[in-house]
Protein backbone atom coordinates (compact mmCIF):
# COMPACT_ATOMS: atom_id res chain seq x y z
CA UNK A 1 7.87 -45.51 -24.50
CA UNK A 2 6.76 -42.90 -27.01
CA UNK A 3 3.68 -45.07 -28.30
CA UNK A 4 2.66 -45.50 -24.36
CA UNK A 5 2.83 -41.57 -24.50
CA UNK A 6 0.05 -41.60 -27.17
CA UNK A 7 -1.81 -43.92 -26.27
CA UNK A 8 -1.90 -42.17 -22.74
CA UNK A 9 -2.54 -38.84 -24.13
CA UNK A 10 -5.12 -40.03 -26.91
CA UNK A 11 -7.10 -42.02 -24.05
CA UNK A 12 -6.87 -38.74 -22.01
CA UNK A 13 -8.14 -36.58 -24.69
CA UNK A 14 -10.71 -38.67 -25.44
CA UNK A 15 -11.86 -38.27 -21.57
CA UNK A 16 -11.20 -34.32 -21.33
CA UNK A 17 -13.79 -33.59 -19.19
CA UNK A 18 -13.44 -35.95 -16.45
CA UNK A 19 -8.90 -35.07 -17.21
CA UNK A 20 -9.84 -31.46 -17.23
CA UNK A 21 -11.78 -31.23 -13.97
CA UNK A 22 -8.98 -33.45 -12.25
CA UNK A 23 -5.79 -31.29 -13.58
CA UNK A 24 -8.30 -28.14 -11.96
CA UNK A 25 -8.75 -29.74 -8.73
CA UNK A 26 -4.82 -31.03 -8.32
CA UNK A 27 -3.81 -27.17 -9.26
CA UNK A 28 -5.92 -25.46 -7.05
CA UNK A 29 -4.95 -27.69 -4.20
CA UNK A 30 -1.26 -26.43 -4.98
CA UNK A 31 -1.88 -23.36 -5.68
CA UNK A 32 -4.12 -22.08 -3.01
CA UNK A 33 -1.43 -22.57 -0.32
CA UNK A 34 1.44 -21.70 -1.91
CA UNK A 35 0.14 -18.36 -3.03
CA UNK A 36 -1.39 -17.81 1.10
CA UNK A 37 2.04 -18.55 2.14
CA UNK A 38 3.72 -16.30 -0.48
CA UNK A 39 0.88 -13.05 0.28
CA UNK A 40 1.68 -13.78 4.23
CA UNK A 41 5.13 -13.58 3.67
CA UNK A 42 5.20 -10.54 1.00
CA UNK A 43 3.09 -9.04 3.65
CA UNK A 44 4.96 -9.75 6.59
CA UNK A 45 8.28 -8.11 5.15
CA UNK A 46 6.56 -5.19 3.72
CA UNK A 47 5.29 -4.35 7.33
CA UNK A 48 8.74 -5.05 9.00
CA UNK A 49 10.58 -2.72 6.41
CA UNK A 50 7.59 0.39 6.85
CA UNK A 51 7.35 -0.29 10.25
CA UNK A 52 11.39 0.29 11.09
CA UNK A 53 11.44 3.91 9.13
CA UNK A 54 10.61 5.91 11.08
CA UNK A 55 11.02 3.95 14.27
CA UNK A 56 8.90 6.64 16.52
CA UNK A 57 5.37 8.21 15.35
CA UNK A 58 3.82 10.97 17.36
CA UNK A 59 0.62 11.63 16.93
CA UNK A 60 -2.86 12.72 18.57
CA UNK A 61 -4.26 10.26 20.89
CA UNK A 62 -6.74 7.91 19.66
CA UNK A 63 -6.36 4.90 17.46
CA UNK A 64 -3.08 3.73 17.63
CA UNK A 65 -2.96 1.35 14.84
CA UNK A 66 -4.41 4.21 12.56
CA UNK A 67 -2.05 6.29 13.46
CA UNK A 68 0.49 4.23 12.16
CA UNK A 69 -1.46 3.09 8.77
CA UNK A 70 -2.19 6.02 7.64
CA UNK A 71 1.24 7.94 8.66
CA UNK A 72 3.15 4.51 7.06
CA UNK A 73 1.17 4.09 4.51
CA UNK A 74 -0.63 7.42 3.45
CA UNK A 75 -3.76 5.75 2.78
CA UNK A 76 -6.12 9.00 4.35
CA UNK A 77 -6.83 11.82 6.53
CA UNK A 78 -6.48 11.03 10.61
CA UNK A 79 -9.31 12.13 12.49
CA UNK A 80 -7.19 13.61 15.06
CA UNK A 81 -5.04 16.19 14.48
CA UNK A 82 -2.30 17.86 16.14
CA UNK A 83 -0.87 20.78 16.13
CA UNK A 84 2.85 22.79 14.76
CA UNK A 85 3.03 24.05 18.66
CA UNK A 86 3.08 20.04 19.45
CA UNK A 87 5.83 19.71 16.63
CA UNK A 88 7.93 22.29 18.19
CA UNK A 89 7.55 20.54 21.61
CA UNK A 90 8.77 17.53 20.17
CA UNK A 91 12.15 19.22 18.57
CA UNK A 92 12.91 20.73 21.84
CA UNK A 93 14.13 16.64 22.99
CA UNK A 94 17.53 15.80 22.15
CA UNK A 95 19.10 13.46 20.29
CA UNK A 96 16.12 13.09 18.08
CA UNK A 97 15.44 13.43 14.20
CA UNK A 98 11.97 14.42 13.22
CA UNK A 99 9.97 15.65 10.46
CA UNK A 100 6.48 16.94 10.50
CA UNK A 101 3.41 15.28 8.44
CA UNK A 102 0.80 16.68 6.98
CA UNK A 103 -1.77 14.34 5.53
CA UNK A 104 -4.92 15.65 4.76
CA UNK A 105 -4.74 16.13 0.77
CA UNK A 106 -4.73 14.11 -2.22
CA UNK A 107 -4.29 14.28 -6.05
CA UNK A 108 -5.04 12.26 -9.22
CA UNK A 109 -8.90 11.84 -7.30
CA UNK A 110 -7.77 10.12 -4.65
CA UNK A 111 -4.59 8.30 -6.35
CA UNK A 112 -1.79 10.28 -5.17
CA UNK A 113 -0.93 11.14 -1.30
CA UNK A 114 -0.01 14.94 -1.10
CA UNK A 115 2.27 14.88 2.38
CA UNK A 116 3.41 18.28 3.56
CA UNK A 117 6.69 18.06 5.35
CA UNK A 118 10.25 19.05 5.86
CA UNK A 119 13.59 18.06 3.31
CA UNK A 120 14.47 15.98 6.63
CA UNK A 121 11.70 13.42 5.67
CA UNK A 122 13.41 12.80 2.62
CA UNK A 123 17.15 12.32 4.21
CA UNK A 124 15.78 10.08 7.31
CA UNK A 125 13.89 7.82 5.50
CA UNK A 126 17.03 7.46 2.80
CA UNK A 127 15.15 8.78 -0.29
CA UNK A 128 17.09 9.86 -3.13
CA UNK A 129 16.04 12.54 -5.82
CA UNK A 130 16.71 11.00 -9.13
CA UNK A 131 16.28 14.12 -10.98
CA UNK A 132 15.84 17.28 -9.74
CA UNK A 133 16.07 19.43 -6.70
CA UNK A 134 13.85 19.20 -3.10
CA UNK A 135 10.60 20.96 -3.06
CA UNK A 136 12.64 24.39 -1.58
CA UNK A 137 9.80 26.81 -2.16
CA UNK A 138 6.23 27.17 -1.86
CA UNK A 139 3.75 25.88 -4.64
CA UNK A 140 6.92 23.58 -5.21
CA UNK A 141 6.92 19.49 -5.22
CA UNK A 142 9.15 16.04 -5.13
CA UNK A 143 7.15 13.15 -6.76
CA UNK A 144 7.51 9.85 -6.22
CA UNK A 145 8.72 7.41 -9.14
CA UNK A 146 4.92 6.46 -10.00
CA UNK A 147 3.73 9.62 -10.19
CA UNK A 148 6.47 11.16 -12.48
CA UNK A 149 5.34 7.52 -14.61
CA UNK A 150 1.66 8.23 -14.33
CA UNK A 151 2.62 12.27 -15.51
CA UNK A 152 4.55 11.80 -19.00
CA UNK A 153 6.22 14.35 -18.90
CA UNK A 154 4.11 17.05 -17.11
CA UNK A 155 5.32 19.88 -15.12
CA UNK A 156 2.29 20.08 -12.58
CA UNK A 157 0.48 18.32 -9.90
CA UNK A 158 -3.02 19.80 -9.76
CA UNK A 159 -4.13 18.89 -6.11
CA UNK A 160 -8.20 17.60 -5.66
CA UNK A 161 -10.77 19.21 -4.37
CA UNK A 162 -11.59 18.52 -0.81
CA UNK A 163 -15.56 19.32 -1.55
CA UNK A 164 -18.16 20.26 -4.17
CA UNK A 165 -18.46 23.85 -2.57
CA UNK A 166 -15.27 25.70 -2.91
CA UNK A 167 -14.57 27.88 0.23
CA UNK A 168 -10.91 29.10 1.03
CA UNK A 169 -9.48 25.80 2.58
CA UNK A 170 -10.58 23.97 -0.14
CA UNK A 171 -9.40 25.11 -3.47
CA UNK A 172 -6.80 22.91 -5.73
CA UNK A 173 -3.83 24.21 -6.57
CA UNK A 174 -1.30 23.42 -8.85
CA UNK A 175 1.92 22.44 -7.81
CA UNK A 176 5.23 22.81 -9.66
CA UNK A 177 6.90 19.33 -10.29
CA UNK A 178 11.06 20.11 -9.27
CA UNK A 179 12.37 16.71 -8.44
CA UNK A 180 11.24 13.14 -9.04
CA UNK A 181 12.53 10.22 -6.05
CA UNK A 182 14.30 7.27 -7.06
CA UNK A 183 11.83 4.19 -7.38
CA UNK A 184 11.92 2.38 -3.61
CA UNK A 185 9.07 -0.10 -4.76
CA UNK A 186 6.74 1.16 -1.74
CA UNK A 187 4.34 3.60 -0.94
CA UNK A 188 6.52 6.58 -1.26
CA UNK A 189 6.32 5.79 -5.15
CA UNK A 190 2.99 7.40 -5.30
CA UNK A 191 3.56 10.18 -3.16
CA UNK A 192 3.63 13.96 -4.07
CA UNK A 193 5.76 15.74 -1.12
CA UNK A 194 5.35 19.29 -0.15
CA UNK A 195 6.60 21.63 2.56
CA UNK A 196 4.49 22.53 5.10
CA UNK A 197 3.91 25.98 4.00
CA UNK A 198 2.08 24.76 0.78
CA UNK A 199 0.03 22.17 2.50
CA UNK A 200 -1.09 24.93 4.76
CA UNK A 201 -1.93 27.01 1.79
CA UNK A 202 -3.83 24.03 0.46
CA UNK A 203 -5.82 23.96 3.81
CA UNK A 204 -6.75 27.65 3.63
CA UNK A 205 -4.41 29.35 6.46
CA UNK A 206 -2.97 30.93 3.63
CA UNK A 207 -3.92 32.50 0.42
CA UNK A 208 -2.74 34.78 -2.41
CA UNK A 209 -4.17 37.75 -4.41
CA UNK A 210 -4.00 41.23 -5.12
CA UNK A 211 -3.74 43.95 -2.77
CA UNK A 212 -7.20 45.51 -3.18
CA UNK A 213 -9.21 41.99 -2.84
CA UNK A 214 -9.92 41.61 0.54
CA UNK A 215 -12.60 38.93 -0.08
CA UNK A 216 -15.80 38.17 2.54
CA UNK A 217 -14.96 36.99 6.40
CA UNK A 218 -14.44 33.42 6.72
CA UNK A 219 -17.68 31.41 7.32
CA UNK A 220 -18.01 28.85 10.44
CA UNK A 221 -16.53 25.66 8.25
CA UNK A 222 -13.73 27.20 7.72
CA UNK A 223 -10.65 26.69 9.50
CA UNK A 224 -10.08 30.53 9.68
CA UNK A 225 -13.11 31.00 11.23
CA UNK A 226 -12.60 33.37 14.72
CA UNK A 227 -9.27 34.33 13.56
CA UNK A 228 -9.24 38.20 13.58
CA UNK A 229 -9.15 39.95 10.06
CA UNK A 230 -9.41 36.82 8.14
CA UNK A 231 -10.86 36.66 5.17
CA UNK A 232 -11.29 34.43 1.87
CA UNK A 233 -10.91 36.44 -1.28
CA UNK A 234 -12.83 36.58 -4.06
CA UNK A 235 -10.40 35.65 -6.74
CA UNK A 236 -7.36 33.66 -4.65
CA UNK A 237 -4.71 32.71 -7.44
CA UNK A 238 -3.65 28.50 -7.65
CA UNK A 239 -0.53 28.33 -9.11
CA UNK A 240 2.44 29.76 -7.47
CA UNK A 241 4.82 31.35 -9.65
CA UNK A 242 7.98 33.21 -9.00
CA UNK A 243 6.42 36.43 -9.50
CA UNK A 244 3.36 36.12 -7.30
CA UNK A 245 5.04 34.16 -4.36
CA UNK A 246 5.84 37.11 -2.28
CA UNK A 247 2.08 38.15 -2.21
CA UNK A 248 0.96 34.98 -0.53
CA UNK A 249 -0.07 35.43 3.76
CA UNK A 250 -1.39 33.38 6.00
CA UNK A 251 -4.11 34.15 9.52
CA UNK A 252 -3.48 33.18 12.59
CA UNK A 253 -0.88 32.12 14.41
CA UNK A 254 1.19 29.24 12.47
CA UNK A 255 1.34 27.02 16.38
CA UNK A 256 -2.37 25.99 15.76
CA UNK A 257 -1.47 25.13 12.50
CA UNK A 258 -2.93 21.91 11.95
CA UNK A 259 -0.42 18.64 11.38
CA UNK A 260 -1.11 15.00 11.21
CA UNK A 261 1.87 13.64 13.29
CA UNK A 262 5.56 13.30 13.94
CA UNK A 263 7.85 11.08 12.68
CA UNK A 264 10.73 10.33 14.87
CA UNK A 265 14.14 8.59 14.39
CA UNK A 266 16.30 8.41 17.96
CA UNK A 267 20.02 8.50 17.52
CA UNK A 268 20.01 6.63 20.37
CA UNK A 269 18.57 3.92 22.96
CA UNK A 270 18.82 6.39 25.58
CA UNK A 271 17.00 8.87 23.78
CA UNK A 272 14.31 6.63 22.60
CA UNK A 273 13.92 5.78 25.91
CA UNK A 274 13.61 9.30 27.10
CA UNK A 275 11.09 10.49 24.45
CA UNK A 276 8.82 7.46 24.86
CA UNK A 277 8.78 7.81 28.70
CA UNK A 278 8.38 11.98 28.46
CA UNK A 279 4.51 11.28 26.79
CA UNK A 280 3.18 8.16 28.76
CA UNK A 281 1.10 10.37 30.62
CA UNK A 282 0.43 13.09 28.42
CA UNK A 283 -3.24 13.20 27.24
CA UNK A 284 -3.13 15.01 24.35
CA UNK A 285 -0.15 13.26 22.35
CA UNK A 286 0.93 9.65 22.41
CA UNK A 287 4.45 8.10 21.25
CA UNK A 288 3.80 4.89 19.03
CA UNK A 289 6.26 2.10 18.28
CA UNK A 290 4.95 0.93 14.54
CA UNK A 291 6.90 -2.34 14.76
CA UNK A 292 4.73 -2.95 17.74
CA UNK A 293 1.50 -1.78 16.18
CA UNK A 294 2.21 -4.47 13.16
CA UNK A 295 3.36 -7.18 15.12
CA UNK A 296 -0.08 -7.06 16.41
CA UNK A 297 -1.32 -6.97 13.19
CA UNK A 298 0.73 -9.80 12.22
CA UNK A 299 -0.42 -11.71 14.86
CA UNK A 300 -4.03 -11.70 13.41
CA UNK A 301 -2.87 -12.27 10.20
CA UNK A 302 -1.08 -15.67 11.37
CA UNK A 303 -4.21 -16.49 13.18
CA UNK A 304 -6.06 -16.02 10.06
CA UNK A 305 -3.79 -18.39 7.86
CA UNK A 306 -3.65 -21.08 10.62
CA UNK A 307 -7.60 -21.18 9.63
CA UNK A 308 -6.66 -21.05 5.62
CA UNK A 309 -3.90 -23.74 6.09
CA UNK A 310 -6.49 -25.78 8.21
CA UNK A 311 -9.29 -25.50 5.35
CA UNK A 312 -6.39 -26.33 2.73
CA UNK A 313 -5.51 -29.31 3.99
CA UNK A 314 -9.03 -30.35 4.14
CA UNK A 315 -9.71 -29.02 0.51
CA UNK A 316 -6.53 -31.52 -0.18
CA UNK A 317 -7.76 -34.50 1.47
CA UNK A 318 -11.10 -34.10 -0.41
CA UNK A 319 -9.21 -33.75 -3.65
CA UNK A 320 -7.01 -36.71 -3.34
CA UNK A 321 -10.23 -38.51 -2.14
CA UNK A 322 -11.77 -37.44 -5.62
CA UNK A 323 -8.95 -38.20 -7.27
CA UNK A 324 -8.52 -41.63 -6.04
CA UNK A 325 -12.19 -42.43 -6.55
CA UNK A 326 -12.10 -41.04 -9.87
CA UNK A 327 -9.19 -43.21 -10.79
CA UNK A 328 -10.39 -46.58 -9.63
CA UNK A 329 -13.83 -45.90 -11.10
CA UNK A 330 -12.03 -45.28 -14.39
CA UNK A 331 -10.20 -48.15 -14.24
CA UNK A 332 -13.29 -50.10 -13.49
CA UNK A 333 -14.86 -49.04 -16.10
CA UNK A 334 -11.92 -49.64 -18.39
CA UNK A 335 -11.49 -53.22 -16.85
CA UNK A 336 -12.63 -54.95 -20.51
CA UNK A 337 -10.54 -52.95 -22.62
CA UNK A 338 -7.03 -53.06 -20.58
CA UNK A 339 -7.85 -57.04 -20.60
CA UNK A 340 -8.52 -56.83 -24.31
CA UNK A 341 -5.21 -55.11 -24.73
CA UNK A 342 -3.43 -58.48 -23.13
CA UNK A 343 -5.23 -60.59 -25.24
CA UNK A 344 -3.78 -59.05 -28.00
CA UNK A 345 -0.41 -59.80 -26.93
CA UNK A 346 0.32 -56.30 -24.15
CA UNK A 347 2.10 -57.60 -20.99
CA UNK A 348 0.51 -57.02 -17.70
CA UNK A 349 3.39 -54.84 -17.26
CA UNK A 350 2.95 -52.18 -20.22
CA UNK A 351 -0.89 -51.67 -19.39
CA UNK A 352 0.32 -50.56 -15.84
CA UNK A 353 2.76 -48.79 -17.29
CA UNK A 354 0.39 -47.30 -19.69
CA UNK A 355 -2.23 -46.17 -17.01
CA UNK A 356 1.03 -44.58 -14.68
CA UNK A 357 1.65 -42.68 -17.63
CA UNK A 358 -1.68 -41.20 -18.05
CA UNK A 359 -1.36 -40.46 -13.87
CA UNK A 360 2.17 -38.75 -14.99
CA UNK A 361 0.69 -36.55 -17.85
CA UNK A 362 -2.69 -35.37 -15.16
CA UNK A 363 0.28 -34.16 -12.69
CA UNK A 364 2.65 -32.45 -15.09
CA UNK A 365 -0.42 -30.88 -16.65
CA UNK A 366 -1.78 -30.10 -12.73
CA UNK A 367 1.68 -28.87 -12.24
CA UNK A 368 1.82 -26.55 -15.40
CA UNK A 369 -1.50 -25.02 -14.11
CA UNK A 370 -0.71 -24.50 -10.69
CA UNK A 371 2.30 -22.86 -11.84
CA UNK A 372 0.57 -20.45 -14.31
CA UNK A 373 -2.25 -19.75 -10.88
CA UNK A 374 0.45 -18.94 -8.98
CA UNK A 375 2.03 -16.60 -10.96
CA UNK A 376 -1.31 -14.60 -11.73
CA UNK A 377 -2.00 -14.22 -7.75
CA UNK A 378 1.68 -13.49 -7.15
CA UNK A 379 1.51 -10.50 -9.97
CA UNK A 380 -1.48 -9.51 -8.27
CA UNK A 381 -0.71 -9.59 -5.22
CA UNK A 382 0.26 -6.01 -4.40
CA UNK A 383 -3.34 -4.79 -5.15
CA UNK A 384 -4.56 -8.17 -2.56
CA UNK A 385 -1.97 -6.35 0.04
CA UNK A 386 -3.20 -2.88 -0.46
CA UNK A 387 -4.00 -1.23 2.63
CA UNK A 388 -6.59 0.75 1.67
């Protein structure tokens, strides 16, 4: 059995480009699917886990499905915003847990979300503080387990810049790193979390500097502007330290604060019920269900593989049509030599055995690769299932 091994591998060597392109097209007809199904699946329980915590997202009204991308998955800055007077509305129904969410920064260029919100976000949405303490005062921040990673070691967050042309609402400041979350393998690993106070100080509502700096009035971009006696000052300070803390103020009144949205975890049915039915006809806030919003999404993305599995089982048919043709032609061609090799005394037997052989060494070699393409698109996958 060993010298029909050789042979078979010797005769398969000797034909590597036609036993090359073969093993490729085998693979890829594995692979493809297998990897569609495991991405679709991957995807599928990624979107059931977000879309479950928090259960309830209030937001502005508008795009609903945006709404819950970008609150779910912090990928950007909604285009509608509401407001801390909405917030307050919300707390005022029972049996609710909520937490504000501010999304409108970034750090690391881009990298890093910057959420402003309350310790509540943390406890509803079970994450844990591996070391450290919550982000308890202002200038202060809770990074997620790829950002404490990414910082080796570094005690500050420096926030981007929101533009080229630095007027009060957009200056970076640098945050002071107090607690790092335990690793949850989701989006809230690359997320720097603030309170509220400090994202509004990175929007320009608030500011800090001496006594005697008064700075210029606000121009028309900023979101001061027609707020009586505000100003931006000349030399506003970007790190918060315990000795300068008391010295930062904010304009305006904190109600028109701006916030992204709301999320919302009922105790209850009854009070799910009651919250969802309290803003179908409100037109300036709407109540969205994520696990509805993805289902919807989900139901594209099925649509979408039904296609893929159609063309994959076309891609297969042509394969094994290639392969088949490839096979006889091969054996046509080797017709003289496998009679040759009775002549000298092979049985009819051993040659077939011979050329199933060289069939079993193509699939175990197909095999090998589909196995290896597989586990290069499954490692890559999370960057295929970023939604960005």
């Amino acid at each position: 059995m060993f010298d029909i091994i050789k042979l078979a591998t010797a005769y398969l060597r000797s034909q590597w480009k036609l036993s090359t392109t073969l093993v490729v097209i085998v693979a890829l007809s594995l692979a493809l699917p297998l990897t569609t199904s495991y991405v679709t699946s991957a995807y599928q329980s990624e979107l059931e886990a977000r879309s479950q915590n928090p259960s309830l997202l209030v937001g502005a009204r508008g795009d609903r499905f945006d709404l819950v991308l970008r609150a779910q998955f912090y990928v950007g800055e909604l285009q509608q915003a509401m407001t801390h007077g909405d917030y307050e509305k919300v707390n005022l129904h029972d049996g609710l847990i909520t937490a504000p969410l501010h999304l409108s920064h970034t750090a690391s260029r881009g990298a890093w979300a910057v959420i402003g919100t309350s310790s509540a976000f943390l406890t509803a949405k079970g994450l844990e503080i591996a070391s450290g303490t919550t982000f308890a005062e202002m200038g202060t921040c809770v990074v997620g387990a790829e950002v404490a990673k990414r910082l080796e070691g570094k005690s500050t967050v420096r926030t981007d810049m929101k533009s080229l042309f630095g007027i009060g609402d957009m200056m970076p400041y640098d945050l002071e790193v107090v607690g790092t979350l335990e690793p949850t393998g989701t989006a809230d690993d690359s997320v720097v979390l603030i309170s509220l106070e400090t994202a509004w100080l990175l929007d320009g509502y608030g500011h800090i500097h001496e006594d005697n700096d008064i700075g210029s009035a606000v121009d028309r971009n900023s979101r001061l502007h027609g707020v009586e006696g505000a100003h931006i000052p000349s030399q506003t300070e970007t790190k918060l330290t315990a000795e300068n803390r008391h010295r930062v103020h904010f304009h305006g009144e904190q109600s028109q604060y701006r916030i992204s949205a709301v999320a919302v975890w009922p105790q209850d049915d009854e009070s799910n019920a009651l919250f969802q039915a309290a803003y179908l006809d409100d037109r300036a806030l709407q109540v969205v269900v994520p696990e509805q919003e993805f289902q919807k999404l989900m139901d594209y993305v099925f649509q979408v593989k039904e296609i893929l599995d159609l063309v994959f089982i076309i891609l297969m048919v042509i394969s094994a049509v290639m392969v088949v043709t490839s096979i006889v032609q091969s054996i046509q061609l080797r017709k003289q030599h496998l009679e040759t090799m009775q002549y000298l005394g092979c049985s009819a037997i051993k040659v077939k055995l011979l050329l199933a052989t060289e069939l079993v060494v193509l699939g175990v070699f197909a095999l090998v690769l589909s196995a290896v393409m597989v586990a290069v698109m499954v490692v890559a996958s999370p960057s295929l299932m970023t939604l960005v």
